[in-house]
Structure formats: C-alpha cells, structure tokens
Protein backbone atom coordinates (compact mmCIF):
# COMPACT_ATOMS: atom_id res chain seq x y z
CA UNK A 1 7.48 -4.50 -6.24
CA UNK A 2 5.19 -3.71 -9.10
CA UNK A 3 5.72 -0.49 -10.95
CA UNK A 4 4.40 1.77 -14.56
CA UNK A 5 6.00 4.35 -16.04
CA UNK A 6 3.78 6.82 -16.17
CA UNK A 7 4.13 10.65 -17.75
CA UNK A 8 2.33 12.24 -14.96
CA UNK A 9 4.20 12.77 -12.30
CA UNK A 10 -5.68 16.16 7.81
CA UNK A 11 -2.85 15.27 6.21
CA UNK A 12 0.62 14.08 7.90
CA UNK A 13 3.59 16.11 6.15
CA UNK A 14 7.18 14.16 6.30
CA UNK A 15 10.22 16.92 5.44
CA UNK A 16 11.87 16.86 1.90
CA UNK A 17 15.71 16.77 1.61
CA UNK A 18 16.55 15.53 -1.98
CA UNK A 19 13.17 15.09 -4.38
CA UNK A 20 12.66 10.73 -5.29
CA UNK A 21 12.56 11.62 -8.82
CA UNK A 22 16.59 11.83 -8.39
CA UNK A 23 17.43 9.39 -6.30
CA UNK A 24 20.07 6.64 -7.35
CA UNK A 25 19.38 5.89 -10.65
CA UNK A 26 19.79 2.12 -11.60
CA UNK A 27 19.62 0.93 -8.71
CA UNK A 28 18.23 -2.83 -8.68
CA UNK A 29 15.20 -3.75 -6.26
CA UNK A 30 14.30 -6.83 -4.92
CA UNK A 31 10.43 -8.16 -3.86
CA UNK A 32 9.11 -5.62 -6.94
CA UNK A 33 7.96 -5.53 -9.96
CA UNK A 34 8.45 -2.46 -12.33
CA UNK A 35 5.92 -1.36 -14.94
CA UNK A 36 8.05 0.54 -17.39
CA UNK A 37 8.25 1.35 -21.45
CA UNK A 38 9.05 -2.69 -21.39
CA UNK A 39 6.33 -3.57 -19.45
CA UNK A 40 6.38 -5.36 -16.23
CA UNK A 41 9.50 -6.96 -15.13
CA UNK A 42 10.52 -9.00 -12.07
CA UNK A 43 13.98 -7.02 -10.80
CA UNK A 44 15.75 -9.19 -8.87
CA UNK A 45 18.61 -6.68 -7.83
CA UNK A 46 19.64 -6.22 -4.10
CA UNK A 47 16.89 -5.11 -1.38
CA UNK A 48 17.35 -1.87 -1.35
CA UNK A 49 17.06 1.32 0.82
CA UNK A 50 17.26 4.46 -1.71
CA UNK A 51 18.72 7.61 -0.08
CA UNK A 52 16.74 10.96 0.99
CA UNK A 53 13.34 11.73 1.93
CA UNK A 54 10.79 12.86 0.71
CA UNK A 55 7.41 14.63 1.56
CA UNK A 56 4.51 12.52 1.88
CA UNK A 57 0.95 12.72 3.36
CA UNK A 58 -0.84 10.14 4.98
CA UNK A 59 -3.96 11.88 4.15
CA UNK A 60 -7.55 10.48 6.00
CA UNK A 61 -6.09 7.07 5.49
CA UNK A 62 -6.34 4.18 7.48
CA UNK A 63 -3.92 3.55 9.97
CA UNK A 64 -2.34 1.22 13.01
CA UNK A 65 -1.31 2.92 16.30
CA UNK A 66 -1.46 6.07 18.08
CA UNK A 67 -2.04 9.59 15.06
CA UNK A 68 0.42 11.15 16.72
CA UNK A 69 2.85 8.74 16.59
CA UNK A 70 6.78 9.92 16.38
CA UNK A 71 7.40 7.56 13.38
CA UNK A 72 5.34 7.25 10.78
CA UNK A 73 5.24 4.35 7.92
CA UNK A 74 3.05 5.02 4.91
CA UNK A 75 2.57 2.30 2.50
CA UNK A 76 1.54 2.17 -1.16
CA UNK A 77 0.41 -0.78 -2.04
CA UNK A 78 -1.66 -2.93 -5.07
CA UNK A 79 -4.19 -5.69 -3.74
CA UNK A 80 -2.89 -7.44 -6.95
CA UNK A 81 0.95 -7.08 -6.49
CA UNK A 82 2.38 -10.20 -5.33
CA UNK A 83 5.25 -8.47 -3.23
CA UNK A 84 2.51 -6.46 -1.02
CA UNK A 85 1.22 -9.48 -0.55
CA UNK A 86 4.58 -10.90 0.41
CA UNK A 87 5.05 -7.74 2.97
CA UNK A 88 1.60 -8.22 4.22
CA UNK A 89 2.17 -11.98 5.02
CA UNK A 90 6.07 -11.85 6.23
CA UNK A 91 6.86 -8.36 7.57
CA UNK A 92 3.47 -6.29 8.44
CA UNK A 93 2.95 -8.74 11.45
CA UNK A 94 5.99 -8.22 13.01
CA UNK A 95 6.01 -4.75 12.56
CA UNK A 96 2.50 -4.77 14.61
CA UNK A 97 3.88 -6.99 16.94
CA UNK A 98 7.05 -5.11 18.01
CA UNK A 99 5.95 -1.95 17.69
CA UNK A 100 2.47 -0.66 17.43
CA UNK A 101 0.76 -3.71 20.00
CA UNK A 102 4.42 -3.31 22.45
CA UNK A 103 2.73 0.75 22.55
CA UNK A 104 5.67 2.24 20.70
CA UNK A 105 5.51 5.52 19.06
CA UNK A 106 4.71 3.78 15.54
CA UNK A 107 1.79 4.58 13.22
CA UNK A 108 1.18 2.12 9.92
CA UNK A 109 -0.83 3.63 7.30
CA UNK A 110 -2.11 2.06 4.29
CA UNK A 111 -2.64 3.69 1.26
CA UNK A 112 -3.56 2.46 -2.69
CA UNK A 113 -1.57 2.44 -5.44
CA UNK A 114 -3.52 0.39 -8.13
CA UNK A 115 -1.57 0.10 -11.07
CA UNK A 116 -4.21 -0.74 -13.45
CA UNK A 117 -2.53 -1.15 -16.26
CA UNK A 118 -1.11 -4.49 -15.36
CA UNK A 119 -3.50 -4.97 -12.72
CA UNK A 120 -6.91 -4.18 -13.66
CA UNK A 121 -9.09 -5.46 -10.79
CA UNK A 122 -6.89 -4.00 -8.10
CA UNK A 123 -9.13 -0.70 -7.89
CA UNK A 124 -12.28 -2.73 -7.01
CA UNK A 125 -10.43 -4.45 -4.31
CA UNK A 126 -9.11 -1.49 -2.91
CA UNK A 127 -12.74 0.49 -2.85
CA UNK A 128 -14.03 -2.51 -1.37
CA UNK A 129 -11.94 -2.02 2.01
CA UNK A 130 -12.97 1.34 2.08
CA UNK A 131 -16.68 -0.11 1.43
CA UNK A 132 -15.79 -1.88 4.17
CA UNK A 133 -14.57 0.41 6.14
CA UNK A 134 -18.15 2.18 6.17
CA UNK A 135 -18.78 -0.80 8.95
CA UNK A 136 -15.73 -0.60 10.91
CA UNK A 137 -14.12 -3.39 8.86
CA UNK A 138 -11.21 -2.27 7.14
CA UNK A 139 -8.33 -4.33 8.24
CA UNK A 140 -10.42 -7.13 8.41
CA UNK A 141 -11.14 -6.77 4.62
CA UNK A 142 -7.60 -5.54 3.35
CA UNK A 143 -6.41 -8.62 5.30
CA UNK A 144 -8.83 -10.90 3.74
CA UNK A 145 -8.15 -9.44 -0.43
CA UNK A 146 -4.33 -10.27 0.52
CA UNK A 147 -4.88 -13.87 1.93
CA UNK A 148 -7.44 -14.53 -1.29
CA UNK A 149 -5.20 -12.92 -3.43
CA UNK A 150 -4.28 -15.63 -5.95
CA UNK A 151 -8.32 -15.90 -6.43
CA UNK A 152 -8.54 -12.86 -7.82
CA UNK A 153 -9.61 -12.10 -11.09
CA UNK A 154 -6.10 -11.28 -13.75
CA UNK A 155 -8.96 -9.80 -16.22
CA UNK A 156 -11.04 -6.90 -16.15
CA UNK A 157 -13.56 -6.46 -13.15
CA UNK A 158 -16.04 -9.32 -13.81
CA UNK A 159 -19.34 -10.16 -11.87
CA UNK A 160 -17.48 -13.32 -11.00
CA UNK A 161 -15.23 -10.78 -9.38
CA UNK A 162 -17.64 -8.62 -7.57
CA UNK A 163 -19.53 -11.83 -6.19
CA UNK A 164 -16.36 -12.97 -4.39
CA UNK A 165 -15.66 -9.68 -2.61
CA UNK A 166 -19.60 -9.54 -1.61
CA UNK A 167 -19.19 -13.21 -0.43
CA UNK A 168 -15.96 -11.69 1.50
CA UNK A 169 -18.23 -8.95 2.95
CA UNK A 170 -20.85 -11.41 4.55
CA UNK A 171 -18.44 -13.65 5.71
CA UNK A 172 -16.37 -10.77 7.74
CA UNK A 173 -20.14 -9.93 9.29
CA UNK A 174 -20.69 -6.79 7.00
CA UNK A 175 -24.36 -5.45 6.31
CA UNK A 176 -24.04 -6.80 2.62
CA UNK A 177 -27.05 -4.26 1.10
CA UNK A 178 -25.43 -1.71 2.55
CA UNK A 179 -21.65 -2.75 1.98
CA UNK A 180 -23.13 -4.13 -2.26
CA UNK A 181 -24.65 -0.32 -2.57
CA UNK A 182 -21.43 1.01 -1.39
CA UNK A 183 -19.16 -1.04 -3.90
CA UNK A 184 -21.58 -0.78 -7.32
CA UNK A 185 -21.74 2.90 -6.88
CA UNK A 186 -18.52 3.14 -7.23
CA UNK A 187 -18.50 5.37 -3.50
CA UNK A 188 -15.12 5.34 -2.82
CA UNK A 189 -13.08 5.34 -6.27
CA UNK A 190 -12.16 9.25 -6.32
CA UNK A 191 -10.51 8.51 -2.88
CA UNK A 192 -8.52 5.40 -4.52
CA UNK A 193 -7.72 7.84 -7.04
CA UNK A 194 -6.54 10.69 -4.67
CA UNK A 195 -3.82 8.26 -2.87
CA UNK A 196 -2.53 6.90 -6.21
CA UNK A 197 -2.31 10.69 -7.29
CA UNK A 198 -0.46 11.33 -4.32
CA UNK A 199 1.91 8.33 -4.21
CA UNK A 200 2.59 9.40 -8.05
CA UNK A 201 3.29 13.27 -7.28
CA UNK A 202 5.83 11.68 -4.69
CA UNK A 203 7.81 9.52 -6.93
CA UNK A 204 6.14 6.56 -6.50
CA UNK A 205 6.52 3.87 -10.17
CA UNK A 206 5.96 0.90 -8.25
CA UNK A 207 4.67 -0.87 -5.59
CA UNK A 208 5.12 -1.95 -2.76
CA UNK A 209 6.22 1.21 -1.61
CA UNK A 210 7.61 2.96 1.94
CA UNK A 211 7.88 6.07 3.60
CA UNK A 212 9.51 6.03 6.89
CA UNK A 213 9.14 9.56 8.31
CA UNK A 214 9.79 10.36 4.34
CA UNK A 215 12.68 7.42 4.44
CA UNK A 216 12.39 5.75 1.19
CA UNK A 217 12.05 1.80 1.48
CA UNK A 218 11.38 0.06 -1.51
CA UNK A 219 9.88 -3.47 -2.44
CA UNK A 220 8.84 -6.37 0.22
CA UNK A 221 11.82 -5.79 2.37
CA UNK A 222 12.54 -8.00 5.49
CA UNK A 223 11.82 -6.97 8.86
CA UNK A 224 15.53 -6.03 9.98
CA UNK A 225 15.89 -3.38 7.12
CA UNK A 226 12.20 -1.58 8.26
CA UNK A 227 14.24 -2.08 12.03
CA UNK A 228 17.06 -0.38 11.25
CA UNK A 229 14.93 2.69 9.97
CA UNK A 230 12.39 2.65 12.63
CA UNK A 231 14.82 2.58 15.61
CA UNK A 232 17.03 5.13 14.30
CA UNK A 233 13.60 7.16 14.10
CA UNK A 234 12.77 6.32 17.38
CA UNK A 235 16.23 7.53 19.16
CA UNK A 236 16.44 11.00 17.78
C-alpha cells in the first residue's frame, strides 16, 4: 500500500460506527506503502483487516456488477502504486470471477487516489481512463495502465509520457483526436481530484485501499481475507 501524510483530512452511503481516523493505531500492513513525515516506506507488518466502518461514497464512479448490489467494494487506488497493481493482477480477477460474473449481489467500484507526491504521473493515468471512458473504454484502459505499469514514467508528466497513453488509446480502438483533446485539456482532473478528496475526508493515507460495505481492508490483501468479508456481507 502506498500512503502520505497529509494535514487535510448519486452517491452510495456505507453506515459509520467508529470514525478510521481512530482505528488501531500501529498496526503494521502488508502489500502497502505509507507516505508519512519519513517519506515512503515499504511496511511489511501482518495483512491486516482494521476494525469499524466507515462512511464512504462511491460517487458517479465506475463500477463492476449490478448498482444495486447488496455488497459493495470501493477501491482507492494509484496507477503508480505497485500493491494496486499487485491487487489488480492477483485478487481483482477472482473477485470478478466468483462473484460479480457467478451474478452475486457484488458491485466493484474503482476510484483514484493519486498520491502525487511520490507518484507524480499517477493523475495523468488516472484522467486518461476517464478520457477513456468518454468511448466506453474504461476497464479496458485502467486494465491496460496496470499491465504497463513498470513503463511508466517515475518523473514528472513528460511528452514521452503522454505519447504512451495516446499509443494505449489507439491500440484499445479509441477515437484518438477525440480521446488526445480529452486528455491535454485536462477534462477530467477536478473529478480525479473529487475521489482523492473523498478517500482523504474518509481516512484514507494510503493506497491500495478498501471499503467493504464501509469494512476497512487495507493493502493488496489475498482473496480469502476480501472472502471472509464479502460472505459475511452476503448472509445478513
């Protein structure tokens, strides 16, 4: 998981019981990196499931299987953080598989978190799947920034950078004036900026990120731990 300290703290509401900002301090998270006073920092602490919930919104985001789904999972995510990558590659898949293509009551929604401050690029990639999604192609573009991920750029946004998502963008079939217009204008960045806004007025330092009907996962977790929280959701 990736996270930053920071000094600032139709939309699907999951209930609050105990506020994040409280929960468990010290615990240690594996599959995350921290961004913190320090700077970024590898924990390699227990997987770990923090107690409580806490309120959420999915927003207008994306999402994977029916809206009105009984569970809910809302991501918050970096296109730069290795360990979203690692959930994207090991754990989304099977999440789809058992769940949202088997028609269970499961919605996934994706949401941004850039944390620009170790990853600068990471808020071009993210308007460029909502670019994308102007054409219908938004999975097919988040999927393709996280399987190109160790391409991208470490600096700040080049042209070198930009070229390689537009290349992305023709070869997923995308109109590329329209989809080019879309990204240099800069469409989309207040709505990056609105879900990293929300992730941070919910507690959110880090990334990758969960909210399981406001059931706090955190960092790329294996499949049995988002199991265990999804069929408990399921049965009540």
């Amino acid at each position: 998981m990736d996270e930053i300290t920071k000094d600032q703290n139709s939309e699907t509401k999951i209930s609050i019981s105990v506020p994040m900002a409280i929960i468990i301090a010290g615990v240690l998270i594996a599959g995350a990196v921290f961004y913190s006073n320090k700077g970024p920092a590898d924990q390699q602490g227990a997987i770990g499931q923090l107690a409580g919930k806490v309120e959420v919104s999915a927003d207008d985001d994306l999402f994977l299987g029916p809206e009105n789904a009984k569970v809910t999972i809302i991501e918050f995510s970096d296109y730069q953080c290795p360990f979203c990558r690692s959930f994207w590659r090991d754990t989304l898949g099977q999440i789809k598989e058992k769940y949202i293509d088997a028609g269970k009551s499961v919605r996934f929604v994706y949401r941004d978190f850039p944390l620009s401050s170790i990853h600068p690029t990471a808020q071009k990639y993210a308007e460029a799947a909502e670019c994308a999604q102007d054409q219908k192609k938004y999975w097919e573009m988040h999927d393709k920034i996280f399987e190109e991920q160790d391409k991208l750029g470490q600096g700040t946004i080049s042209a070198y950078d930009l070229e390689d998502i537009k290349k992305w963008a023709t070869e997923l079939g995308l109109d590329s004036f329209n989809f080019n217009q879309c990204l240099d204008s800069g469409k989309y960045a207040a709505e990056v900026k609105k879900d990293f806004d929300d992730g941070s007025k919910a507690g959110i330092n880090g990334t990758p990120s969960f909210f399981v009907n406001g059931k706090i996962l955190v960092g790329a977790q294996p499949i049995q731990a988002f199991i265990q929280v999804i069929d408990s959701e399921l049965e009540k």
